[in-house]
N, C-alpha and C. Protein backbone atom coordinates (compact mmCIF):
# COMPACT_ATOMS: atom_id res chain seq x y z
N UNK A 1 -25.04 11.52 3.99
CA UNK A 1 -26.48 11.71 4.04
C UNK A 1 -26.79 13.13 4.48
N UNK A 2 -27.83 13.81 3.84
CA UNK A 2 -28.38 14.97 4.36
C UNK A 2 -28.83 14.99 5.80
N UNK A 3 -28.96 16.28 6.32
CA UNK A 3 -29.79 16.12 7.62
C UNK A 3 -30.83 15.69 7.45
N UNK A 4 -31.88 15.97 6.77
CA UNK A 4 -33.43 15.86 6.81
C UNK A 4 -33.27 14.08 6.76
N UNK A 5 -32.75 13.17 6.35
CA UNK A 5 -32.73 11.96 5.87
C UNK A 5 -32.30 11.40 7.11
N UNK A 6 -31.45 11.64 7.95
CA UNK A 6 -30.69 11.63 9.23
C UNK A 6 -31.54 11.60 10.00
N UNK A 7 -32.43 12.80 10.15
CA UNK A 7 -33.70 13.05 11.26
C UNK A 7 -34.58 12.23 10.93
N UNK A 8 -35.02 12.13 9.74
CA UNK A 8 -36.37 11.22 9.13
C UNK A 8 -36.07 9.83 9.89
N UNK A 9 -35.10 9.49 9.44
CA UNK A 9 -34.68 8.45 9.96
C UNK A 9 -34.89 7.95 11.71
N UNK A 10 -33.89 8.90 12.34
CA UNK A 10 -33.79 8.83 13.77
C UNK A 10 -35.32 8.71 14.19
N UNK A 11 -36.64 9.83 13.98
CA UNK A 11 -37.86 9.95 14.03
C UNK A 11 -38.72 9.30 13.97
N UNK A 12 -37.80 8.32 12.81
CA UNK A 12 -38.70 7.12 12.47
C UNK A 12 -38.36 6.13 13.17
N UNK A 13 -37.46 5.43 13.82
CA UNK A 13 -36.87 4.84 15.00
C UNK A 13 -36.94 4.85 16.10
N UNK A 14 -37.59 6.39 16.60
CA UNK A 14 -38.05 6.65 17.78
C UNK A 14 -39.64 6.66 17.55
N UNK A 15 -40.34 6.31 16.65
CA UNK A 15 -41.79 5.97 17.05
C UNK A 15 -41.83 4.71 16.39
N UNK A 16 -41.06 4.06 15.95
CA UNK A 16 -41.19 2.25 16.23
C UNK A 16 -40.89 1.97 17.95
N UNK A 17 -39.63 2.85 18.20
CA UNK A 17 -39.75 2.07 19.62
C UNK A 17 -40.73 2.56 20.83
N UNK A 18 -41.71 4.08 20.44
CA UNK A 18 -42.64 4.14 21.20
C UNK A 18 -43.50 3.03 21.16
N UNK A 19 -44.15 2.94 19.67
CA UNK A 19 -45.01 1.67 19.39
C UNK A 19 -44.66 0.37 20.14
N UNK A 20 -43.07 -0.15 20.15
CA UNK A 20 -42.66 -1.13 21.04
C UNK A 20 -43.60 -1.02 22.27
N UNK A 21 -42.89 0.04 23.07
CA UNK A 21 -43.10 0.39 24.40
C UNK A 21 -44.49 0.39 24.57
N UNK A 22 -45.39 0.53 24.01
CA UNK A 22 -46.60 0.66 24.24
C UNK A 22 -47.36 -0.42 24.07
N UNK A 23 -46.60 -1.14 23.10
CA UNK A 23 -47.50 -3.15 23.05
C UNK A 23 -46.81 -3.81 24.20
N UNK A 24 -45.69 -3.18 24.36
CA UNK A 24 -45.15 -4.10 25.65
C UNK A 24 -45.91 -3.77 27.05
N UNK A 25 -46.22 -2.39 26.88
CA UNK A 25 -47.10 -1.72 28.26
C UNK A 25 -48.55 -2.45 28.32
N UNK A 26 -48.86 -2.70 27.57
CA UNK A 26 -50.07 -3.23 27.19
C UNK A 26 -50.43 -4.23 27.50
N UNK A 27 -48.99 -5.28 27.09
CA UNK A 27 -49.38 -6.77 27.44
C UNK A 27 -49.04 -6.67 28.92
N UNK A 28 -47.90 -6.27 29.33
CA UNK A 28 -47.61 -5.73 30.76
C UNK A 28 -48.29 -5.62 31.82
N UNK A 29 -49.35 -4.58 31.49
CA UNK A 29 -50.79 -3.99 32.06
C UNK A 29 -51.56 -5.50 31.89
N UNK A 30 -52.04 -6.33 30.82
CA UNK A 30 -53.03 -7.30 31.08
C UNK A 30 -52.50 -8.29 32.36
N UNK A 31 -51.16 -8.25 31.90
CA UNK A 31 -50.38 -9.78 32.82
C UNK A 31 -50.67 -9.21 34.49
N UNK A 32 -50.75 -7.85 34.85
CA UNK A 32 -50.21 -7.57 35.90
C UNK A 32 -52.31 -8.13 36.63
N UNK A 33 -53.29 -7.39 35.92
CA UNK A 33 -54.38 -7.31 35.94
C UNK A 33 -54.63 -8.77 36.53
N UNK A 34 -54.03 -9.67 36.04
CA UNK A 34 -54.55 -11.19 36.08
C UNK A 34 -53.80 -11.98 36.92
N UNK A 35 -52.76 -11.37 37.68
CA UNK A 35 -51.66 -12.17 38.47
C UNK A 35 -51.97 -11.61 39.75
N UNK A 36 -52.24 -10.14 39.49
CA UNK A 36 -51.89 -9.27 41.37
C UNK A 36 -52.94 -9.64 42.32
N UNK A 37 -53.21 -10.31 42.69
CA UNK A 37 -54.22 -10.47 43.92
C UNK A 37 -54.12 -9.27 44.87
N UNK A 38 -53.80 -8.54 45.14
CA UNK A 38 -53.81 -7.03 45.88
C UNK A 38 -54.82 -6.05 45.78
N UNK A 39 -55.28 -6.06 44.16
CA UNK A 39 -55.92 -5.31 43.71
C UNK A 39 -55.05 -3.77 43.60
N UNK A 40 -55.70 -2.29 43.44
CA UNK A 40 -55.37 -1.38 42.85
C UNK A 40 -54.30 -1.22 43.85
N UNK A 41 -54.21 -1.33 45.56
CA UNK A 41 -53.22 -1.51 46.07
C UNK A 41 -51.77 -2.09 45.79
N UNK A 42 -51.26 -3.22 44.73
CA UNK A 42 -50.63 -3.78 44.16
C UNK A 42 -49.43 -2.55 44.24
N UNK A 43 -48.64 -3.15 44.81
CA UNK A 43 -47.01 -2.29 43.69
C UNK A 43 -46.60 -2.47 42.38
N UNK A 44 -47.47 -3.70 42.03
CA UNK A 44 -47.20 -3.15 40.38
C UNK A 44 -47.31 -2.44 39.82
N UNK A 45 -48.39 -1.93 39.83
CA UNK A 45 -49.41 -0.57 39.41
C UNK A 45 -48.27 0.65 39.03
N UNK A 46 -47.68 0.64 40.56
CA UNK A 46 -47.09 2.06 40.17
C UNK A 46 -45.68 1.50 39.71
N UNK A 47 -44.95 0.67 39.80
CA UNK A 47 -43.82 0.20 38.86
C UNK A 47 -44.24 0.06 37.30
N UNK A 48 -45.58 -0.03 36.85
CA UNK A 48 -45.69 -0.09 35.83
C UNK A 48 -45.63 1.13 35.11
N UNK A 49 -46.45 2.53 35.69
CA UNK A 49 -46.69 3.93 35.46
C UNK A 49 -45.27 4.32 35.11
N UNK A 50 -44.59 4.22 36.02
CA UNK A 50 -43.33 4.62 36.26
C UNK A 50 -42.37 3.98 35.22
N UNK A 51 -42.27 2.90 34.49
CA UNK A 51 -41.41 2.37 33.63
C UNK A 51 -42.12 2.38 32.76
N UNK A 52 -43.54 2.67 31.92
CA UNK A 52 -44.40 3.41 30.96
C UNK A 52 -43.53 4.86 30.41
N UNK A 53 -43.70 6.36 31.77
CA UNK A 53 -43.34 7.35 31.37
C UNK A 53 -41.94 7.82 30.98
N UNK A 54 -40.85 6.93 31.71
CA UNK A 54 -39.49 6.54 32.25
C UNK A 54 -39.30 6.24 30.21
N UNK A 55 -40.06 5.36 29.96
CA UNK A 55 -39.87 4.64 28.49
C UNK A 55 -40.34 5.77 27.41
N UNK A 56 -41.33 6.05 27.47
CA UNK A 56 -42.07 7.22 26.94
C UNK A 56 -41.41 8.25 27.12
N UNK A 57 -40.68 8.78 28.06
CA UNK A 57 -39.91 10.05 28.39
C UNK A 57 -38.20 9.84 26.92
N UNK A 58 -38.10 9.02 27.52
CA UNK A 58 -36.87 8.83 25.83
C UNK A 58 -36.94 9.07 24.85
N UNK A 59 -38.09 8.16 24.62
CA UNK A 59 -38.78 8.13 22.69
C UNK A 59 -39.04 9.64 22.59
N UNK A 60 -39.99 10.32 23.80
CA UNK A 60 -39.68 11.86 23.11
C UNK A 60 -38.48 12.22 22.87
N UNK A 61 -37.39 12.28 23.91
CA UNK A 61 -36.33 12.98 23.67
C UNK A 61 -35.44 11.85 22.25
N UNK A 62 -35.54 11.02 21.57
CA UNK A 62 -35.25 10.78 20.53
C UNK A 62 -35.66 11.47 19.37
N UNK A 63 -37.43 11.25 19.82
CA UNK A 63 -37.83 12.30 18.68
C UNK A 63 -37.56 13.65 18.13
N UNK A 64 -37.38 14.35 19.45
CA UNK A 64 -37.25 15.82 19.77
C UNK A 64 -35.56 15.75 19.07
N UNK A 65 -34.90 14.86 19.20
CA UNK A 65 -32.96 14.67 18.45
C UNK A 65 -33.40 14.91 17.26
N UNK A 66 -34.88 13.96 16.33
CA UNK A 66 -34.28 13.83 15.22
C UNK A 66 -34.80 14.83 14.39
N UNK A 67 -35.96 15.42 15.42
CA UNK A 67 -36.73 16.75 14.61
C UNK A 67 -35.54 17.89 14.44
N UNK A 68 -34.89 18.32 15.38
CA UNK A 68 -34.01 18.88 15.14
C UNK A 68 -33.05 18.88 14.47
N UNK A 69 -32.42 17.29 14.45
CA UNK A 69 -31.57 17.07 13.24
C UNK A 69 -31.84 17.54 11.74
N UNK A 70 -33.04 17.16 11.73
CA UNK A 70 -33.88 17.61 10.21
C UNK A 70 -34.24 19.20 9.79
N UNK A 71 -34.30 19.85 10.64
CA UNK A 71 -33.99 21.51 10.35
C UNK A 71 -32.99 22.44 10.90
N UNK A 72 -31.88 21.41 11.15
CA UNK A 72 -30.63 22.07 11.57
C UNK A 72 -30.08 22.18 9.76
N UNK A 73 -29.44 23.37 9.17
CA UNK A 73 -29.20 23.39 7.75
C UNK A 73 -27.66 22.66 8.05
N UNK A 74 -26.87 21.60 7.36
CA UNK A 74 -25.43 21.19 7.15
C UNK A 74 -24.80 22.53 7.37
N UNK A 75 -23.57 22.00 7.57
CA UNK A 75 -22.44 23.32 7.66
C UNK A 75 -22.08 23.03 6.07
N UNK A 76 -21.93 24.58 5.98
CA UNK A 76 -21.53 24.79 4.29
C UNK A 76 -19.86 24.10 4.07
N UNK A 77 -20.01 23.74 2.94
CA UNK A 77 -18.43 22.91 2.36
C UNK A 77 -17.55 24.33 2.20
N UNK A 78 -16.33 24.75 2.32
CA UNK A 78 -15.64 25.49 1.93
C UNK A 78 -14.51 25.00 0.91
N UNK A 79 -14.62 25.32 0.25
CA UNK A 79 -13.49 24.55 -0.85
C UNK A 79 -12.53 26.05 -1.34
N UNK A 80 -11.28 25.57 -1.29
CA UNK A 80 -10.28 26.20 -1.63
C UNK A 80 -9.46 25.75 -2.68
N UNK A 81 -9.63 26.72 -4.01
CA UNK A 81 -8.77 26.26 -4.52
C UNK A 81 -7.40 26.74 -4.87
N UNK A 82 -6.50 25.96 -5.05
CA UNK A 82 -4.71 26.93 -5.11
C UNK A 82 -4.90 26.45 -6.47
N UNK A 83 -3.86 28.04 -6.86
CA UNK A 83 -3.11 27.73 -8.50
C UNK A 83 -2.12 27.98 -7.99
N UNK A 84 -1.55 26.76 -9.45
CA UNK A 84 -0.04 26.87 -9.02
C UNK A 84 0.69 27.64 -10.54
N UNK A 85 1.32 28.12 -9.90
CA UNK A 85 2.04 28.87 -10.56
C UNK A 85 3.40 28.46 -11.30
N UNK A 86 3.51 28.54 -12.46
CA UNK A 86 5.02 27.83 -13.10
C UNK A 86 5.68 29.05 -12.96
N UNK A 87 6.58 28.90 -12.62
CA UNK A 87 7.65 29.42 -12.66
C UNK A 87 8.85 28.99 -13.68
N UNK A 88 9.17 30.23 -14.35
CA UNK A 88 10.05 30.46 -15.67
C UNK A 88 11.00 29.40 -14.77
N UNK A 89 11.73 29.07 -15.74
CA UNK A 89 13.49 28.71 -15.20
C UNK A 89 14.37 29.37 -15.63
N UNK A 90 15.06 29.67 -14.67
CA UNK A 90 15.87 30.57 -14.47
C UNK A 90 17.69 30.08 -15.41
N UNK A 91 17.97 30.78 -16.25
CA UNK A 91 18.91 30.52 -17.05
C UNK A 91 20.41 29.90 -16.50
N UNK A 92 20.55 29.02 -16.13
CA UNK A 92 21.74 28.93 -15.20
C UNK A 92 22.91 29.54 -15.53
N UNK A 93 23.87 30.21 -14.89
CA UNK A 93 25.06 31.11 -14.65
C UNK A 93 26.09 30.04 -14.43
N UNK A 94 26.39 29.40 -15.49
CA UNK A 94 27.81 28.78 -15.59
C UNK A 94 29.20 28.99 -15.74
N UNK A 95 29.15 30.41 -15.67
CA UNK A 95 30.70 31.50 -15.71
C UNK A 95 32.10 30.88 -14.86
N UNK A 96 31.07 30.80 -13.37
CA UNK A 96 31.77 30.75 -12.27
C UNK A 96 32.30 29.55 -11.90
N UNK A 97 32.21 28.47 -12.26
CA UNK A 97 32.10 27.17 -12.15
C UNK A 97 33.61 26.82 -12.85
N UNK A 98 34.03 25.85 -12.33
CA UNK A 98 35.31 25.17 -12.82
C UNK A 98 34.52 23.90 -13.76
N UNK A 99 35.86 23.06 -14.39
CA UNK A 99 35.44 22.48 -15.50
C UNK A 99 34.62 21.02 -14.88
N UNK A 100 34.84 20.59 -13.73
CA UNK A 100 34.26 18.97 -12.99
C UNK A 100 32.58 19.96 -12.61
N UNK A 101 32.62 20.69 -12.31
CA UNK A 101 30.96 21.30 -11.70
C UNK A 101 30.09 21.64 -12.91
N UNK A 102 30.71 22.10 -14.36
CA UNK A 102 29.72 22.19 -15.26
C UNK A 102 29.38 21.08 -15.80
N UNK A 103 30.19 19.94 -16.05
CA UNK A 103 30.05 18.75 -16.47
C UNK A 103 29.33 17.97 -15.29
N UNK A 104 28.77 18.22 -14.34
CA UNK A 104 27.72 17.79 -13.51
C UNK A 104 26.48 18.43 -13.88
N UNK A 105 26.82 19.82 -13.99
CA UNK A 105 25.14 20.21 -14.40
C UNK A 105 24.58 19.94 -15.78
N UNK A 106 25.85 19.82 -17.12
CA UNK A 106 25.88 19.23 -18.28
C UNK A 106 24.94 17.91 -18.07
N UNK A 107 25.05 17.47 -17.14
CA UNK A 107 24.75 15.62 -17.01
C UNK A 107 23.47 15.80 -16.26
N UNK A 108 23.20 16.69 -15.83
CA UNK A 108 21.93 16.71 -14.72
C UNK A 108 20.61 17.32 -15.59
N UNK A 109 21.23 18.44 -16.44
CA UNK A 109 20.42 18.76 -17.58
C UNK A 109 19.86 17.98 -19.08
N UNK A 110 20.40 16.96 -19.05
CA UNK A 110 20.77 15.93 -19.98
C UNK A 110 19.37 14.94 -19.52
N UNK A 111 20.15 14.66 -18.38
CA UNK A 111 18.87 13.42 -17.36
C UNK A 111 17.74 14.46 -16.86
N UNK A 112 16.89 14.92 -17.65
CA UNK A 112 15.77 16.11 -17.35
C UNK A 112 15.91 16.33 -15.58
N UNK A 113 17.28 17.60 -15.57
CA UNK A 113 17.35 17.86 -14.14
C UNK A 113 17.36 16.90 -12.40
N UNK A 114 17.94 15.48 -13.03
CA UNK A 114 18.17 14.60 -11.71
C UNK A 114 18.66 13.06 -12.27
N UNK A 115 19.35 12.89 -11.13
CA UNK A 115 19.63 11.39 -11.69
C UNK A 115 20.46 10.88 -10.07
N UNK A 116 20.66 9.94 -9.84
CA UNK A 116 20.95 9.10 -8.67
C UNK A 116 22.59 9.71 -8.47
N UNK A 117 23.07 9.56 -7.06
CA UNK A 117 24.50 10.25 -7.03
C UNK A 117 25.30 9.09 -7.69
N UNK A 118 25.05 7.63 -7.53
CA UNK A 118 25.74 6.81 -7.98
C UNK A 118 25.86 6.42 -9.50
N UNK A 119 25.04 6.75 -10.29
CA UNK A 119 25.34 7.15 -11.50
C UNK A 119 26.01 8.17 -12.03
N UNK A 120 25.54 9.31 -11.50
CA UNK A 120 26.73 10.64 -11.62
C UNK A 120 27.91 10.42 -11.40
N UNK A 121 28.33 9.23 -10.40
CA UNK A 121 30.13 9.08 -10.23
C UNK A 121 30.39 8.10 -11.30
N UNK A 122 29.41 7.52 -11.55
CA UNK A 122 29.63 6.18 -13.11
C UNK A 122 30.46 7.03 -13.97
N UNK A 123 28.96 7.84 -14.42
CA UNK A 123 29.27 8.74 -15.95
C UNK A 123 30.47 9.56 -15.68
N UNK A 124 30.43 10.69 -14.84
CA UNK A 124 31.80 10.87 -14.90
C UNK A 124 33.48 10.45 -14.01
N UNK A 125 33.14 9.48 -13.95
CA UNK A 125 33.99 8.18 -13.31
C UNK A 125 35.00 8.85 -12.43
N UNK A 126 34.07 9.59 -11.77
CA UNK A 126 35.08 9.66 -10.15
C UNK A 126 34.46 8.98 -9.03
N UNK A 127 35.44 9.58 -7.87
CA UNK A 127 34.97 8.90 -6.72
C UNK A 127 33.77 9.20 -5.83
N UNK A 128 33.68 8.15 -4.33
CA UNK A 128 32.85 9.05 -3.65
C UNK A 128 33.35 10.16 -2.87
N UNK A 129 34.54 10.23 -2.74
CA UNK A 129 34.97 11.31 -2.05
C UNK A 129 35.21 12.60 -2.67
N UNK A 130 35.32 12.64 -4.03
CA UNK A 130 35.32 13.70 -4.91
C UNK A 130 34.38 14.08 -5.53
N UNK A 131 32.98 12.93 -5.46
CA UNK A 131 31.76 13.28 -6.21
C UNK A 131 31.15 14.28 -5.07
N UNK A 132 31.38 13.53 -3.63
CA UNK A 132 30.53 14.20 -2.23
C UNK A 132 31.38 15.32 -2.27
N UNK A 133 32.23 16.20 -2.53
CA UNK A 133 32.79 17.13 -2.20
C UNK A 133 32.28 18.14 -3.46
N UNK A 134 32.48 17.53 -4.85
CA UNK A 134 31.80 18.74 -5.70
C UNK A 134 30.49 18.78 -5.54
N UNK A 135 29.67 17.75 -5.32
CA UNK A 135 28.11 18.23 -5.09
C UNK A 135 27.86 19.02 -4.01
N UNK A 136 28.80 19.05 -2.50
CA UNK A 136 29.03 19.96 -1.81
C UNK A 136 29.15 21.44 -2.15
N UNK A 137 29.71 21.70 -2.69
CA UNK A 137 30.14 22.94 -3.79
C UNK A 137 29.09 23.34 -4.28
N UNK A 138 28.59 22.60 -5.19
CA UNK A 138 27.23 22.75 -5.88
C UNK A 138 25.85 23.20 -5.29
N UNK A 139 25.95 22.57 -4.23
CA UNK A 139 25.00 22.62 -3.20
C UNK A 139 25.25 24.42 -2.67
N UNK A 140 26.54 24.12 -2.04
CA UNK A 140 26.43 25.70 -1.09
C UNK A 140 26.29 26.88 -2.50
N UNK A 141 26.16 26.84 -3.87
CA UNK A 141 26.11 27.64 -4.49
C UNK A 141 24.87 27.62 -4.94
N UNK A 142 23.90 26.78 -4.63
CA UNK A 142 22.77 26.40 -4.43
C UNK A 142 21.94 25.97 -5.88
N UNK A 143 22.86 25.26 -6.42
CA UNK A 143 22.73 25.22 -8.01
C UNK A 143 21.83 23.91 -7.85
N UNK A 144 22.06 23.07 -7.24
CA UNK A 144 21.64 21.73 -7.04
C UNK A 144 20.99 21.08 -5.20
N UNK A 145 20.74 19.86 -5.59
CA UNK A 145 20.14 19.67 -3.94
C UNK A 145 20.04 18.62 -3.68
N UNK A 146 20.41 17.82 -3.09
CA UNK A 146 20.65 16.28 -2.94
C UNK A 146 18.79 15.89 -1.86
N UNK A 147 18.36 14.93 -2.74
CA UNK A 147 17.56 14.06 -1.52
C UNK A 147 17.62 12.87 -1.65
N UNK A 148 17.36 12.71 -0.44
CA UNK A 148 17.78 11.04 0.25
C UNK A 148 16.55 10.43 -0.29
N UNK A 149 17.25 8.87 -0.95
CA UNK A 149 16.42 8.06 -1.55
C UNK A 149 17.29 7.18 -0.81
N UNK A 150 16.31 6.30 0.22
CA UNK A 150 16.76 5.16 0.53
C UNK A 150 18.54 5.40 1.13
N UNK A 151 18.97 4.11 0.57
CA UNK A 151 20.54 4.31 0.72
C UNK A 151 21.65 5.13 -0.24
N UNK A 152 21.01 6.06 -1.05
CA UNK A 152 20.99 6.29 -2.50
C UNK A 152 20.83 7.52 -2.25
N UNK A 153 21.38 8.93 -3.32
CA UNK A 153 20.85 10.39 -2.91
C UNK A 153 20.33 10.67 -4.05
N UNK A 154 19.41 11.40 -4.77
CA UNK A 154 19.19 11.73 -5.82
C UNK A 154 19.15 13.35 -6.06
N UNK A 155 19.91 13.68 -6.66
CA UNK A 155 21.11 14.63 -7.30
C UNK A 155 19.79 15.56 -8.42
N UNK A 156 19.02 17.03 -8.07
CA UNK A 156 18.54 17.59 -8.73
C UNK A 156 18.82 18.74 -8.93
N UNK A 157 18.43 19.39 -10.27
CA UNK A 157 18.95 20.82 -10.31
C UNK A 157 18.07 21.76 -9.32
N UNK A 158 18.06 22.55 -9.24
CA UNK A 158 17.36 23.70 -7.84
C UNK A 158 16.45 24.41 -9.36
N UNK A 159 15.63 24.82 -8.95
CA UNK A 159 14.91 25.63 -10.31
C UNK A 159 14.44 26.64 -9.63
């Protein structure tokens, strides 16, 4: 909601409950008129004045909230937007590589750059101790990058 709708509102809430306060003062004032045998001496009198302005003293300061609410301007939205930028891919350098590490990236490029470690030891039917050691390799040459899925790693190319 806008401010002005906010204040309208509040403004309008704080002079229903003046209006309250003032039929209640009212009937208040007759009841007291017709009960106090004291006359103007009565302590009602001034318990009444007193929980009148006491009541009345609020409803202004409600009002006075919501007037202000209503010409206070919103704080402006700032919106930011990012571009993202593609980035080329970079031609991979398979020179250096022995024949079990290209036939991993062969297979990783195949499965559009990722596929589960436990399939990678399927397809090329080694172990876990020889799959975790060349993806090791792979890794510190920073060709590839393992993330943890669950109990599971999933095996991507680095781009």
């Amino acid at each position: 909601m806008e401010n002005k709708n906010v204040g309208g509102l509040i403004v309008g809430i704080g002079l229903v409950i003046g209006l309250m306060v003032l039929i209640f003062n009212t009937i208040l004032k007759d009841l007291i008129y017709s009960t106090c045998t004291h006359g103007p001496t009565c302590g009602m009198y001034d318990t009444l004045s007193i929980q009148t302005w006491i009541s009345l003293s609020i409803v202004a300061i409600i009002i006075i909230i919501g007037i202000i609410i209503m010409f206070t301007k919103p704080k402006e939205k700032i919106v930011i937007q990012t571009k993202t930028i593609k980035e080329k891919k970079k031609k991979l350098n398979l020179e250096n590589l022995d024949q079990d590490e290209k036939k991993v990236i062969k297979l990783l490029q195949e499965e559009n750059g990722g596929m589960f470690q436990a399939d990678l030891m399927e397809k090329l039917e080694i172990g876990k101790v020889k799959a975790t050691r060349l993806l090791d390799k792979l890794e510190a040459k920073q060709l590839i990058e393992r993330k943890r899925r669950g109990m599971n790693n999933l095996v991507v190319l680095r781009s």
